[in-house]
PDBML (XML) file of the C-alpha atoms, coordinates in Angstrom:
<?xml version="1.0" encoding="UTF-8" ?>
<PDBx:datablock datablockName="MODEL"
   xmlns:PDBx="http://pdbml.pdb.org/schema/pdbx-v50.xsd"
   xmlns:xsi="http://www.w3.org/2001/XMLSchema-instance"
   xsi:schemaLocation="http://pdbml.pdb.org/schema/pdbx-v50.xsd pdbx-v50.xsd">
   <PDBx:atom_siteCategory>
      <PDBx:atom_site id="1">
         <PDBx:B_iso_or_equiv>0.00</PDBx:B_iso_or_equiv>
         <PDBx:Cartn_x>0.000</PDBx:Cartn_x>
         <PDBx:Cartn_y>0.000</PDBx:Cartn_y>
         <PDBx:Cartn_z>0.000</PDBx:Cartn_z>
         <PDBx:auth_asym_id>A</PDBx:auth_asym_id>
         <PDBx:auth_atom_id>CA</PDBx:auth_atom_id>
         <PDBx:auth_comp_id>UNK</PDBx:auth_comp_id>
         <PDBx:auth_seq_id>1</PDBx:auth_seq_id>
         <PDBx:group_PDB>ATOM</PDBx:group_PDB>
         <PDBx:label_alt_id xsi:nil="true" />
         <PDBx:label_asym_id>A</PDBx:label_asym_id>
         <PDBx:label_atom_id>CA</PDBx:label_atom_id>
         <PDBx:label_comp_id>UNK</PDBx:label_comp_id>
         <PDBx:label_entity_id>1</PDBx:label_entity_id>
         <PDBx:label_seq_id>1</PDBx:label_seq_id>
         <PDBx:occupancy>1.00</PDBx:occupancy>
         <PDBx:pdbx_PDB_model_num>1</PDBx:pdbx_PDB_model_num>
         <PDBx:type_symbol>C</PDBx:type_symbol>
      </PDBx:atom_site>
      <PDBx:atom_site id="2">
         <PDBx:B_iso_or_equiv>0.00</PDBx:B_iso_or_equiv>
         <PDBx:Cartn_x>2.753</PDBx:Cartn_x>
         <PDBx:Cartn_y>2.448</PDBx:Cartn_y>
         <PDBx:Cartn_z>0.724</PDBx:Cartn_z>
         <PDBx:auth_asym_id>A</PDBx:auth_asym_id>
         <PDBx:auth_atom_id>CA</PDBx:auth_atom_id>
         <PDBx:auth_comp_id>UNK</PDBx:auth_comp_id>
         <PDBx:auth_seq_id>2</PDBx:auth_seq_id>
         <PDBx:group_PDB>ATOM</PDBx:group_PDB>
         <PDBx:label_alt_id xsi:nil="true" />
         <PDBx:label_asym_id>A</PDBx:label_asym_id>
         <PDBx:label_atom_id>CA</PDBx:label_atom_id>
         <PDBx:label_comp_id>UNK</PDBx:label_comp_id>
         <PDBx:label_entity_id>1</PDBx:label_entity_id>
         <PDBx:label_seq_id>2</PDBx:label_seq_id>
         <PDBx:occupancy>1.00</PDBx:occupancy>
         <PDBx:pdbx_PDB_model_num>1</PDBx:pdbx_PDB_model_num>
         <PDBx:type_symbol>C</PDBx:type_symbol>
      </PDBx:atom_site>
      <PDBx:atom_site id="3">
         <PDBx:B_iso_or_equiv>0.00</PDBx:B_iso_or_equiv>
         <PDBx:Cartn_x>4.313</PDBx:Cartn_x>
         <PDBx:Cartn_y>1.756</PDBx:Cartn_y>
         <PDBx:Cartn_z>-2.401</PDBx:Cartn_z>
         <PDBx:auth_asym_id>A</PDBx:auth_asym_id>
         <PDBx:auth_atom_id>CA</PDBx:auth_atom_id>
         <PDBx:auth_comp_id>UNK</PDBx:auth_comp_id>
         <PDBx:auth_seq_id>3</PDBx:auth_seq_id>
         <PDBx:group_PDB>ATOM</PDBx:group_PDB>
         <PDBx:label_alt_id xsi:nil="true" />
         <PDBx:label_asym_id>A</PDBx:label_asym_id>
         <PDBx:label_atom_id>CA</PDBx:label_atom_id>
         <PDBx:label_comp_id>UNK</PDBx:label_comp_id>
         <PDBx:label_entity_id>1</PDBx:label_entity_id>
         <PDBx:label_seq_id>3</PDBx:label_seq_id>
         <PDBx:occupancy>1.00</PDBx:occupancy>
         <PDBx:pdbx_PDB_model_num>1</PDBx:pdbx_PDB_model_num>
         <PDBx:type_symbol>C</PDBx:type_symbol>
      </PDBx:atom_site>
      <PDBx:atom_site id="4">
         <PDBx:B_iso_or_equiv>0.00</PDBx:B_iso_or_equiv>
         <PDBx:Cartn_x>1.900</PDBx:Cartn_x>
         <PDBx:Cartn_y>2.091</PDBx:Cartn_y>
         <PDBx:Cartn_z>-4.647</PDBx:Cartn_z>
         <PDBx:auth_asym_id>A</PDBx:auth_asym_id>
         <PDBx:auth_atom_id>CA</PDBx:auth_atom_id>
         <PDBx:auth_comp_id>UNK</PDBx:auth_comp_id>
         <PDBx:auth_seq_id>4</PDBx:auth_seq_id>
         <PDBx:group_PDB>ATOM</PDBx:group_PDB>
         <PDBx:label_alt_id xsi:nil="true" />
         <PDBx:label_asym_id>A</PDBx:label_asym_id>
         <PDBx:label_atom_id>CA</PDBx:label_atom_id>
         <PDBx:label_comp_id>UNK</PDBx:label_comp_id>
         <PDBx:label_entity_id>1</PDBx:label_entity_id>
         <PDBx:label_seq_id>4</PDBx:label_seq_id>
         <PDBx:occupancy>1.00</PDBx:occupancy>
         <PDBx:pdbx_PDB_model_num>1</PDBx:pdbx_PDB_model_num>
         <PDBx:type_symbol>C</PDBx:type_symbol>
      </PDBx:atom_site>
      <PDBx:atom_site id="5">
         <PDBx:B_iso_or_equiv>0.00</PDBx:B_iso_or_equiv>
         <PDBx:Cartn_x>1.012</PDBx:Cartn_x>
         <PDBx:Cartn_y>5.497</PDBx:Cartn_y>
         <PDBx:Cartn_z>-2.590</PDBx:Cartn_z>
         <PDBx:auth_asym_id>A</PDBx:auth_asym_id>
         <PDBx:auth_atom_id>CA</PDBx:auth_atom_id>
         <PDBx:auth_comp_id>UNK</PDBx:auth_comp_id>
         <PDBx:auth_seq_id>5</PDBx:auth_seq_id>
         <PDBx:group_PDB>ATOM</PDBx:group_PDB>
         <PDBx:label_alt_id xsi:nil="true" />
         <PDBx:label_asym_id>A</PDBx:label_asym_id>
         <PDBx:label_atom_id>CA</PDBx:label_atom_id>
         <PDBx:label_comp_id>UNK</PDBx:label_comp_id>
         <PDBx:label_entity_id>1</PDBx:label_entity_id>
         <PDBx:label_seq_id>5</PDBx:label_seq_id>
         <PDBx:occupancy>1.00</PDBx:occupancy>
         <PDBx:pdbx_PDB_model_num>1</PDBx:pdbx_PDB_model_num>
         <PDBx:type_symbol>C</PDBx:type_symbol>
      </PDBx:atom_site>
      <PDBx:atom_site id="6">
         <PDBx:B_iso_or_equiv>0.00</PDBx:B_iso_or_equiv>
         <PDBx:Cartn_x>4.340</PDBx:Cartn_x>
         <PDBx:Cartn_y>6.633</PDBx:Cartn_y>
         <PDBx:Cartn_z>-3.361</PDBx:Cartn_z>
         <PDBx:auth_asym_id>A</PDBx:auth_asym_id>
         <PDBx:auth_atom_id>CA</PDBx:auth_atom_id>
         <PDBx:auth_comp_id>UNK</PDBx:auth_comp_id>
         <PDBx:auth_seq_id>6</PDBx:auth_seq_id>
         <PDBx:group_PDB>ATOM</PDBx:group_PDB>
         <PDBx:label_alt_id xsi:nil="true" />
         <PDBx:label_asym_id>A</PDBx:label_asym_id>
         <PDBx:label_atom_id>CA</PDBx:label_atom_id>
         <PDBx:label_comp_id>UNK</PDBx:label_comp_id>
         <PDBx:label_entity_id>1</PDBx:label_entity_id>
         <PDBx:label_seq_id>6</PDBx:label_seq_id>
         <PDBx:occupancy>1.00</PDBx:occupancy>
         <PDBx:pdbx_PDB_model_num>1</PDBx:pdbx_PDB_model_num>
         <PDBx:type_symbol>C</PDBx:type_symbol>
      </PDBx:atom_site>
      <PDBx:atom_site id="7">
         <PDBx:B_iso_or_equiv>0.00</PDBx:B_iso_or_equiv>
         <PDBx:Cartn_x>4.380</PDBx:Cartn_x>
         <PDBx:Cartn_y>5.758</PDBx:Cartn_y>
         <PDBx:Cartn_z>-7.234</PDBx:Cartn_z>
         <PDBx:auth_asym_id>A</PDBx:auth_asym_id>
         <PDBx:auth_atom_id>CA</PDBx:auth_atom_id>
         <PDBx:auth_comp_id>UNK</PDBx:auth_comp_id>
         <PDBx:auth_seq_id>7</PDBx:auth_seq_id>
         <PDBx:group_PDB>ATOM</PDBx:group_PDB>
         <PDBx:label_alt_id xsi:nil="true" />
         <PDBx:label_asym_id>A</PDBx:label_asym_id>
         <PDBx:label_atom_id>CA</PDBx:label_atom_id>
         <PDBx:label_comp_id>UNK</PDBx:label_comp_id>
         <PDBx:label_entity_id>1</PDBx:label_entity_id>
         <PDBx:label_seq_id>7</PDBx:label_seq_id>
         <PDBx:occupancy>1.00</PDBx:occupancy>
         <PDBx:pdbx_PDB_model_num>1</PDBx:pdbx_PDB_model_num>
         <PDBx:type_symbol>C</PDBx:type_symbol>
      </PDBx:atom_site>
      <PDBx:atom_site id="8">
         <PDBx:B_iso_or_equiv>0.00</PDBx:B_iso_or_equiv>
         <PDBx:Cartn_x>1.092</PDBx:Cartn_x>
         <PDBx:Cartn_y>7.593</PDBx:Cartn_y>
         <PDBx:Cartn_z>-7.312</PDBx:Cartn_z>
         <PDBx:auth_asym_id>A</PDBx:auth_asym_id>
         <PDBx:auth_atom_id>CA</PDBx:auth_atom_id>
         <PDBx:auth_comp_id>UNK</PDBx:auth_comp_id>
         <PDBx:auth_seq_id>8</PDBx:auth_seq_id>
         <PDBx:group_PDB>ATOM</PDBx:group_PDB>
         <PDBx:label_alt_id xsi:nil="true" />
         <PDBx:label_asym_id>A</PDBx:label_asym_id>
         <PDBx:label_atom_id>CA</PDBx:label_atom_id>
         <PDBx:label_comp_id>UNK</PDBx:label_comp_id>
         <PDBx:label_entity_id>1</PDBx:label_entity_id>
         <PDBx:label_seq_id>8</PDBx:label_seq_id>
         <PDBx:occupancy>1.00</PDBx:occupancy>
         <PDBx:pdbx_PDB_model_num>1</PDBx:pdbx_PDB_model_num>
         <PDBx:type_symbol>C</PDBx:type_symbol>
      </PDBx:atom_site>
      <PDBx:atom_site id="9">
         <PDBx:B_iso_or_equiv>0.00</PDBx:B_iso_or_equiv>
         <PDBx:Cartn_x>1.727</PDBx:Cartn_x>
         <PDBx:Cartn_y>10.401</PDBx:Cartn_y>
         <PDBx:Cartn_z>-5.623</PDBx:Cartn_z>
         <PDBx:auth_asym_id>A</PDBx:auth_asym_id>
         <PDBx:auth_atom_id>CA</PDBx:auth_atom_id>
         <PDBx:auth_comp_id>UNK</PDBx:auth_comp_id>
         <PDBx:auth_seq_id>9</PDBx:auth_seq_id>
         <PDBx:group_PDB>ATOM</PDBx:group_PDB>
         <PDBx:label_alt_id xsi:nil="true" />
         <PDBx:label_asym_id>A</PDBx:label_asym_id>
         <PDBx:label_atom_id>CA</PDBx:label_atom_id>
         <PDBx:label_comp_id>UNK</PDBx:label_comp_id>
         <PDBx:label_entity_id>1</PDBx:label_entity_id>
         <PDBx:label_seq_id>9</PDBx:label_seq_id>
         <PDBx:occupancy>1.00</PDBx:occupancy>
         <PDBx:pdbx_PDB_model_num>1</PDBx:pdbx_PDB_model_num>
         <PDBx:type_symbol>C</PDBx:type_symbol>
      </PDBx:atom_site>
      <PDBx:atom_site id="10">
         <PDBx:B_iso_or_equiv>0.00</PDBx:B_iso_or_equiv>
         <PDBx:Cartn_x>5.132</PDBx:Cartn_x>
         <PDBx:Cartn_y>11.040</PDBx:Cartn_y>
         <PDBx:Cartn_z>-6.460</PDBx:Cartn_z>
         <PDBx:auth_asym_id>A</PDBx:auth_asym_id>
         <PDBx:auth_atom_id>CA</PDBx:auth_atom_id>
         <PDBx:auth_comp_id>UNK</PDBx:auth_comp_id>
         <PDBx:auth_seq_id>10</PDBx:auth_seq_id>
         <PDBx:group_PDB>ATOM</PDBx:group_PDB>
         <PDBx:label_alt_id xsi:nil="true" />
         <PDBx:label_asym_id>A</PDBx:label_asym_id>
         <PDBx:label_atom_id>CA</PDBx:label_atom_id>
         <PDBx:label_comp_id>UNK</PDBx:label_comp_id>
         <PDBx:label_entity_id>1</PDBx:label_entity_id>
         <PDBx:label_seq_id>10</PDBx:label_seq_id>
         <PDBx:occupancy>1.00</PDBx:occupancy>
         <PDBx:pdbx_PDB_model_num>1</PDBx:pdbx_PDB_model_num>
         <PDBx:type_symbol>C</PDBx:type_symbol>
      </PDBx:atom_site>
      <PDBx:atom_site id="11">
         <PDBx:B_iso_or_equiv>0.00</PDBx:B_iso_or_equiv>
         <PDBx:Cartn_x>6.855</PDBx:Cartn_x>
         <PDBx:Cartn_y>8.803</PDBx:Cartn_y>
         <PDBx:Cartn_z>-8.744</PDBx:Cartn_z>
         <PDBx:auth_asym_id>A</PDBx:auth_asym_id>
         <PDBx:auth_atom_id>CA</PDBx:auth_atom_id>
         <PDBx:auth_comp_id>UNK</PDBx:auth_comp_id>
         <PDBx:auth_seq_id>11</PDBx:auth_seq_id>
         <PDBx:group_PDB>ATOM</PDBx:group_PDB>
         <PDBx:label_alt_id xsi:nil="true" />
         <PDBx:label_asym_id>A</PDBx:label_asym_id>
         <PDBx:label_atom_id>CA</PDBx:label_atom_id>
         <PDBx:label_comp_id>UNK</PDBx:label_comp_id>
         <PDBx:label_entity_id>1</PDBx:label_entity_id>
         <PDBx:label_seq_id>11</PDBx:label_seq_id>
         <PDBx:occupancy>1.00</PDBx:occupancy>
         <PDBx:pdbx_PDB_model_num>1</PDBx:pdbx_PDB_model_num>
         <PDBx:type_symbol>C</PDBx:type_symbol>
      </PDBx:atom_site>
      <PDBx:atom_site id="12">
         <PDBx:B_iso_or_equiv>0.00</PDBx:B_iso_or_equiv>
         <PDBx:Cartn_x>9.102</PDBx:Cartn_x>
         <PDBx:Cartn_y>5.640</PDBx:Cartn_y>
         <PDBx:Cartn_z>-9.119</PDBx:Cartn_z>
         <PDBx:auth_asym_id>A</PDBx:auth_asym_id>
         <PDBx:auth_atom_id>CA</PDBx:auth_atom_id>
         <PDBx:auth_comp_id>UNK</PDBx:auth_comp_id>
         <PDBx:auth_seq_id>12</PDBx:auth_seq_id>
         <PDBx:group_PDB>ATOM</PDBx:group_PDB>
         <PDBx:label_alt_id xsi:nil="true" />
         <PDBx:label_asym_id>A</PDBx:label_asym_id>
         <PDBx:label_atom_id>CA</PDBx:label_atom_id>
         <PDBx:label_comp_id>UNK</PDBx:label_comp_id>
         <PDBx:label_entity_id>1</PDBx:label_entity_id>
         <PDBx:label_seq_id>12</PDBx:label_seq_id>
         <PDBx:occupancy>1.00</PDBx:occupancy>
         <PDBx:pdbx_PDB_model_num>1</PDBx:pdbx_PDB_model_num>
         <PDBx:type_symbol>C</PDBx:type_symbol>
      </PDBx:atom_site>
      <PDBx:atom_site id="13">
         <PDBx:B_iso_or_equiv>0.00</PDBx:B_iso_or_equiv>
         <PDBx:Cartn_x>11.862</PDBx:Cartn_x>
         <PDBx:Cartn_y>7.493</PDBx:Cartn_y>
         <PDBx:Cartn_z>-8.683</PDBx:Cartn_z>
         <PDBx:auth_asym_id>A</PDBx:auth_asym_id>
         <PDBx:auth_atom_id>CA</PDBx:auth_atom_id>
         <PDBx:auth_comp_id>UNK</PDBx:auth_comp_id>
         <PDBx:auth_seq_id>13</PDBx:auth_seq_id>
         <PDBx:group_PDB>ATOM</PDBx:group_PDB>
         <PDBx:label_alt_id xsi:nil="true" />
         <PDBx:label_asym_id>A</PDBx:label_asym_id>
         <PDBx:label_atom_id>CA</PDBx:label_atom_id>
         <PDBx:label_comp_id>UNK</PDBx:label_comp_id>
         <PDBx:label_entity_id>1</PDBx:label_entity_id>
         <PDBx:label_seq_id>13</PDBx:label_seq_id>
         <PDBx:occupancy>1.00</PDBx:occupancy>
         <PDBx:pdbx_PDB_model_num>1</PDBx:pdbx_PDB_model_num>
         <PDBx:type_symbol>C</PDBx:type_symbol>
      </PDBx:atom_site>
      <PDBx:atom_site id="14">
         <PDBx:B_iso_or_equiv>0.00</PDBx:B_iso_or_equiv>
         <PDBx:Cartn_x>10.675</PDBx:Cartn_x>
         <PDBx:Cartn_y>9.100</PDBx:Cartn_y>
         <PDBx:Cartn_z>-5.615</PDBx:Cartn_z>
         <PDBx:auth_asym_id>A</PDBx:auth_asym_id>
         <PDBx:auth_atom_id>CA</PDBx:auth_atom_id>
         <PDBx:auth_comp_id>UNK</PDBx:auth_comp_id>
         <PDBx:auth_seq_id>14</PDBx:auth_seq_id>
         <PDBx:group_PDB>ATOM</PDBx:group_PDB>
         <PDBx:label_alt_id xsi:nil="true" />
         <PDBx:label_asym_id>A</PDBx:label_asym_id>
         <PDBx:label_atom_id>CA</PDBx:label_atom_id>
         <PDBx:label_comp_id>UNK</PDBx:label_comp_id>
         <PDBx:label_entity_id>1</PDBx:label_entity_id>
         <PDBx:label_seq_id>14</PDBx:label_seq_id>
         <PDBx:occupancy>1.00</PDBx:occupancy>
         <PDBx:pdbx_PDB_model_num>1</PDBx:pdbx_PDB_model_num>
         <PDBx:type_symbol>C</PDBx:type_symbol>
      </PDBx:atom_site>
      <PDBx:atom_site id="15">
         <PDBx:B_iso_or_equiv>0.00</PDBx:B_iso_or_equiv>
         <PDBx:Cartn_x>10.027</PDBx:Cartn_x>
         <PDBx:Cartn_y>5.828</PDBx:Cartn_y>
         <PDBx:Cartn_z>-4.407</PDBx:Cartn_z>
         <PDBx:auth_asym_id>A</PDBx:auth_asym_id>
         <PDBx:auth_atom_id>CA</PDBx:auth_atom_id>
         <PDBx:auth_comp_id>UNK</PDBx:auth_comp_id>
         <PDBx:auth_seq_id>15</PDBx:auth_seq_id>
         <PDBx:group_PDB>ATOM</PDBx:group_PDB>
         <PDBx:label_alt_id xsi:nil="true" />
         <PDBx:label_asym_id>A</PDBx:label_asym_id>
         <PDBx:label_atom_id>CA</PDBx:label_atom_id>
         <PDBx:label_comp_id>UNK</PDBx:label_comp_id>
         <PDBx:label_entity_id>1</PDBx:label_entity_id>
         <PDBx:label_seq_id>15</PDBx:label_seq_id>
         <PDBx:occupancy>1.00</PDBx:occupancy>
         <PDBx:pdbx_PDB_model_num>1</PDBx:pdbx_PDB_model_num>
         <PDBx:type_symbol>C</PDBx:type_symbol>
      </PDBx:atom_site>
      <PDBx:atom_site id="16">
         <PDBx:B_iso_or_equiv>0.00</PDBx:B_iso_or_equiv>
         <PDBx:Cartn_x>13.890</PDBx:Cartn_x>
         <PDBx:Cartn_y>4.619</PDBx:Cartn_y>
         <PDBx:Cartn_z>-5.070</PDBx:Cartn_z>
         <PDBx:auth_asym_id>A</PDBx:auth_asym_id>
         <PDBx:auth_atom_id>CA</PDBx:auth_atom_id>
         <PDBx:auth_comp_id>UNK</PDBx:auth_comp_id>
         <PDBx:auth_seq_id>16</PDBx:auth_seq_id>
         <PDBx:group_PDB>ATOM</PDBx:group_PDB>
         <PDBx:label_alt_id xsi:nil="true" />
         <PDBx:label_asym_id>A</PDBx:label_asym_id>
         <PDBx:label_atom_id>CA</PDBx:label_atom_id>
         <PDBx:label_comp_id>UNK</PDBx:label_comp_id>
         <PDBx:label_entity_id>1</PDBx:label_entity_id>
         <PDBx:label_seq_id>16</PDBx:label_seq_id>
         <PDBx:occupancy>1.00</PDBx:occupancy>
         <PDBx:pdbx_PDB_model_num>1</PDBx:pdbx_PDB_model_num>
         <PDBx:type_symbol>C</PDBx:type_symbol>
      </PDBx:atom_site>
      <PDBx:atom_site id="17">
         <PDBx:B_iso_or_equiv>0.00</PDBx:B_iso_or_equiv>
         <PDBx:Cartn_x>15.167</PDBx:Cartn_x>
         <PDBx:Cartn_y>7.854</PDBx:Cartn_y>
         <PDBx:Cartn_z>-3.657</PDBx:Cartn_z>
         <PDBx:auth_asym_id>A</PDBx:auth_asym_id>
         <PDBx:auth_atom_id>CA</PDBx:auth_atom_id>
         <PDBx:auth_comp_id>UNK</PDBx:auth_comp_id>
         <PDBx:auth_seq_id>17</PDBx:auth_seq_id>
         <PDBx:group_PDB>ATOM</PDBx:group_PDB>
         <PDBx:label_alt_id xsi:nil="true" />
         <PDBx:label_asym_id>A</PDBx:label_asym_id>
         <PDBx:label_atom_id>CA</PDBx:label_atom_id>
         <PDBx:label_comp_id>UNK</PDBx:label_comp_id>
         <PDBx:label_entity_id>1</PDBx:label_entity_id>
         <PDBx:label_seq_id>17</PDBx:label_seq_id>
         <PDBx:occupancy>1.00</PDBx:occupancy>
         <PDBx:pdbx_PDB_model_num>1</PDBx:pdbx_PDB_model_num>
         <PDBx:type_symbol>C</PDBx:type_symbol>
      </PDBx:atom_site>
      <PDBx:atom_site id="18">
         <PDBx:B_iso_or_equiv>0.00</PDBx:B_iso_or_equiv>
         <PDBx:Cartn_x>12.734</PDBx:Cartn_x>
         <PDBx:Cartn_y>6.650</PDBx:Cartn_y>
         <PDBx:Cartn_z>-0.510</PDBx:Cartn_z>
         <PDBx:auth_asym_id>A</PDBx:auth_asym_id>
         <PDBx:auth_atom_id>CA</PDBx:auth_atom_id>
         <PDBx:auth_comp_id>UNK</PDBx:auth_comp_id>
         <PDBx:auth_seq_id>18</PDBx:auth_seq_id>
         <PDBx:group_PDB>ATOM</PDBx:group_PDB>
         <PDBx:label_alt_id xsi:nil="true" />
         <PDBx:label_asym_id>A</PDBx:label_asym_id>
         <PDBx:label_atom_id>CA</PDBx:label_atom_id>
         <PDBx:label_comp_id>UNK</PDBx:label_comp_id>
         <PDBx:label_entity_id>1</PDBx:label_entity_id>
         <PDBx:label_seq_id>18</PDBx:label_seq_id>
         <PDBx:occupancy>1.00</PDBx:occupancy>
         <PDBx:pdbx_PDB_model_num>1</PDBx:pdbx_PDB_model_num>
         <PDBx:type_symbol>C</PDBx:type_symbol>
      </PDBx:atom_site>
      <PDBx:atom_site id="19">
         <PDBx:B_iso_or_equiv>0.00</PDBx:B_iso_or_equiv>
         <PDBx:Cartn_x>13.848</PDBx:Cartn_x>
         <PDBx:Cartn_y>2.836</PDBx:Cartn_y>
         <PDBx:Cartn_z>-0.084</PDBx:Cartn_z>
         <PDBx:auth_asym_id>A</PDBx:auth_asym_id>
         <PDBx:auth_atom_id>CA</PDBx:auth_atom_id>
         <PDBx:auth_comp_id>UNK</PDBx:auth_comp_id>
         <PDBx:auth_seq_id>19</PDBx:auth_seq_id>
         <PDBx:group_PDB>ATOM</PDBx:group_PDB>
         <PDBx:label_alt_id xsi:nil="true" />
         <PDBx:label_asym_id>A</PDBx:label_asym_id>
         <PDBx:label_atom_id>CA</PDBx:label_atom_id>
         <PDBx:label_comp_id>UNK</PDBx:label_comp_id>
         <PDBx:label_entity_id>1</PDBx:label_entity_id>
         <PDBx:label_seq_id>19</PDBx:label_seq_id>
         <PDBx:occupancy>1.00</PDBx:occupancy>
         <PDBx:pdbx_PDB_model_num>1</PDBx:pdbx_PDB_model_num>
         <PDBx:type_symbol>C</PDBx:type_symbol>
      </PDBx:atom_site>
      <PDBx:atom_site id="20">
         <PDBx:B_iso_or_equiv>0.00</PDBx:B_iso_or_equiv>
         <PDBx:Cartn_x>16.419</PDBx:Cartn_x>
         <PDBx:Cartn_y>2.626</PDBx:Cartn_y>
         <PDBx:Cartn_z>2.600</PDBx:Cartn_z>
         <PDBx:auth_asym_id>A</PDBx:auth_asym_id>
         <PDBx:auth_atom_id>CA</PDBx:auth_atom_id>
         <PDBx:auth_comp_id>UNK</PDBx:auth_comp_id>
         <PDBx:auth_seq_id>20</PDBx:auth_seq_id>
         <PDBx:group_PDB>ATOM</PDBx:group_PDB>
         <PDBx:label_alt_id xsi:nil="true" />
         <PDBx:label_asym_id>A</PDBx:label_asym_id>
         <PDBx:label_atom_id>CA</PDBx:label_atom_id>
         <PDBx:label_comp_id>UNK</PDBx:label_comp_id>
         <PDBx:label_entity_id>1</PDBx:label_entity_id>
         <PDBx:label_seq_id>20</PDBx:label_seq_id>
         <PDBx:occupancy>1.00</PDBx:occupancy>
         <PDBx:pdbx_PDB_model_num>1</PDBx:pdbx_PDB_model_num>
         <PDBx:type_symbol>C</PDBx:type_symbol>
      </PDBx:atom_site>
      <PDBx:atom_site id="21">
         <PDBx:B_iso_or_equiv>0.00</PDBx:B_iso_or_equiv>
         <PDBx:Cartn_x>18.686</PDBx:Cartn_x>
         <PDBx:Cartn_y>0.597</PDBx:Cartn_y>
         <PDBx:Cartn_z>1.507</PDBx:Cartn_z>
         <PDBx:auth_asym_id>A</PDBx:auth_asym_id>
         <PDBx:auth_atom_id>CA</PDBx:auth_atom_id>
         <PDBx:auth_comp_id>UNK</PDBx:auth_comp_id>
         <PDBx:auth_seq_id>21</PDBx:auth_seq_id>
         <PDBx:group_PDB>ATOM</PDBx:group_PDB>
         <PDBx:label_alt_id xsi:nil="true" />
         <PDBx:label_asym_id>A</PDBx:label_asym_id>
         <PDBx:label_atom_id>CA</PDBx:label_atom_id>
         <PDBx:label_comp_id>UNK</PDBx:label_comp_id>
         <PDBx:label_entity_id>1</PDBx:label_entity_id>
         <PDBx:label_seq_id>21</PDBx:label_seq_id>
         <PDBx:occupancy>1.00</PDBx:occupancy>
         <PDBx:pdbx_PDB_model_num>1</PDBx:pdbx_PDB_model_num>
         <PDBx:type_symbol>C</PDBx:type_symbol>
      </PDBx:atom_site>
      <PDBx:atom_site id="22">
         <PDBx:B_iso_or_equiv>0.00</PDBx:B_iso_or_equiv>
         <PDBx:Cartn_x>19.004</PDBx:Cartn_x>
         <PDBx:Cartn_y>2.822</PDBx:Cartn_y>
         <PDBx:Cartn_z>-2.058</PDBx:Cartn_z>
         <PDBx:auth_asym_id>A</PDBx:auth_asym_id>
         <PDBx:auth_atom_id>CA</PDBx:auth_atom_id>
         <PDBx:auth_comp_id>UNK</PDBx:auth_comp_id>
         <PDBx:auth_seq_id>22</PDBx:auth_seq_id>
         <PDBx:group_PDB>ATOM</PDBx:group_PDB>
         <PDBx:label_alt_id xsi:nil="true" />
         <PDBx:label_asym_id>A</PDBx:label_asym_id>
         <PDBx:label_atom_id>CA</PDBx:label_atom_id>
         <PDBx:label_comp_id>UNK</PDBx:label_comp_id>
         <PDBx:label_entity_id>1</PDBx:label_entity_id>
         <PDBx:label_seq_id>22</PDBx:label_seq_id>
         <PDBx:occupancy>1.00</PDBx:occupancy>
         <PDBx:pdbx_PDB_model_num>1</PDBx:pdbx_PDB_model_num>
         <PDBx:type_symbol>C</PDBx:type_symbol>
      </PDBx:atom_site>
      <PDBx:atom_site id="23">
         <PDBx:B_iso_or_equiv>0.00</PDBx:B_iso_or_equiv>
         <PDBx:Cartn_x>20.074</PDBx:Cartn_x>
         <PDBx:Cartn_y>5.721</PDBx:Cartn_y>
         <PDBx:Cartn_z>0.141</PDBx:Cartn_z>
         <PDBx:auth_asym_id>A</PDBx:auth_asym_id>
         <PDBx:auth_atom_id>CA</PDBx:auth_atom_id>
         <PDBx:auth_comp_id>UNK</PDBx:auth_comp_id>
         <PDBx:auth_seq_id>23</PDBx:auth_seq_id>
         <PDBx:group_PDB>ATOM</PDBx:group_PDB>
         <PDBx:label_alt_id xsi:nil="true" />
         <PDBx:label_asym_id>A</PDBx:label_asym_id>
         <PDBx:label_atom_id>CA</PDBx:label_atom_id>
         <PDBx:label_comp_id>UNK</PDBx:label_comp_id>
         <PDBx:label_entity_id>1</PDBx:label_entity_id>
         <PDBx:label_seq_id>23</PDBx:label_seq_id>
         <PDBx:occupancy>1.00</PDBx:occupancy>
         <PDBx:pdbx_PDB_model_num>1</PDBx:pdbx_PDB_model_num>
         <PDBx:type_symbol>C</PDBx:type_symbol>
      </PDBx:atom_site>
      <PDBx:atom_site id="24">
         <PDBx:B_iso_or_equiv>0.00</PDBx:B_iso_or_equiv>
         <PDBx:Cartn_x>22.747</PDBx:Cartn_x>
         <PDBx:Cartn_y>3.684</PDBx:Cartn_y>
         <PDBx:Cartn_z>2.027</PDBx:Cartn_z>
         <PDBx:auth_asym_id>A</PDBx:auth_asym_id>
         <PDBx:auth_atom_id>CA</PDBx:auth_atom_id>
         <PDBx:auth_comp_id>UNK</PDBx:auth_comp_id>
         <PDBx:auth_seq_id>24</PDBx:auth_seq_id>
         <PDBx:group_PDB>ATOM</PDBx:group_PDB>
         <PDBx:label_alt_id xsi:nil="true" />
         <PDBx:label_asym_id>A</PDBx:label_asym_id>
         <PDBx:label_atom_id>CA</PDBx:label_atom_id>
         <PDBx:label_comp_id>UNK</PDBx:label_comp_id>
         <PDBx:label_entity_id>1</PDBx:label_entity_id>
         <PDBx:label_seq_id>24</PDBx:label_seq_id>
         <PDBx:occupancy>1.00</PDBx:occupancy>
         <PDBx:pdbx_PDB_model_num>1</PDBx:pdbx_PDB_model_num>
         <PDBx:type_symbol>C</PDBx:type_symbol>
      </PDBx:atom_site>
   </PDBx:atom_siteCategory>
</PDBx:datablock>
């Protein structure tokens, strides 16, 4: 559910820049 919140909200990208373990 938060995912696809994220994706529609924002975008995919969003949602990589989001995912923990992409930051680290």
């Amino acid at each position: 559910e938060i995912i696809e919140e994220i994706k529609f909200v924002y975008d995919e990208d969003t949602l990589i820049n989001l995912i923990p373990e992409a930051k680290e």
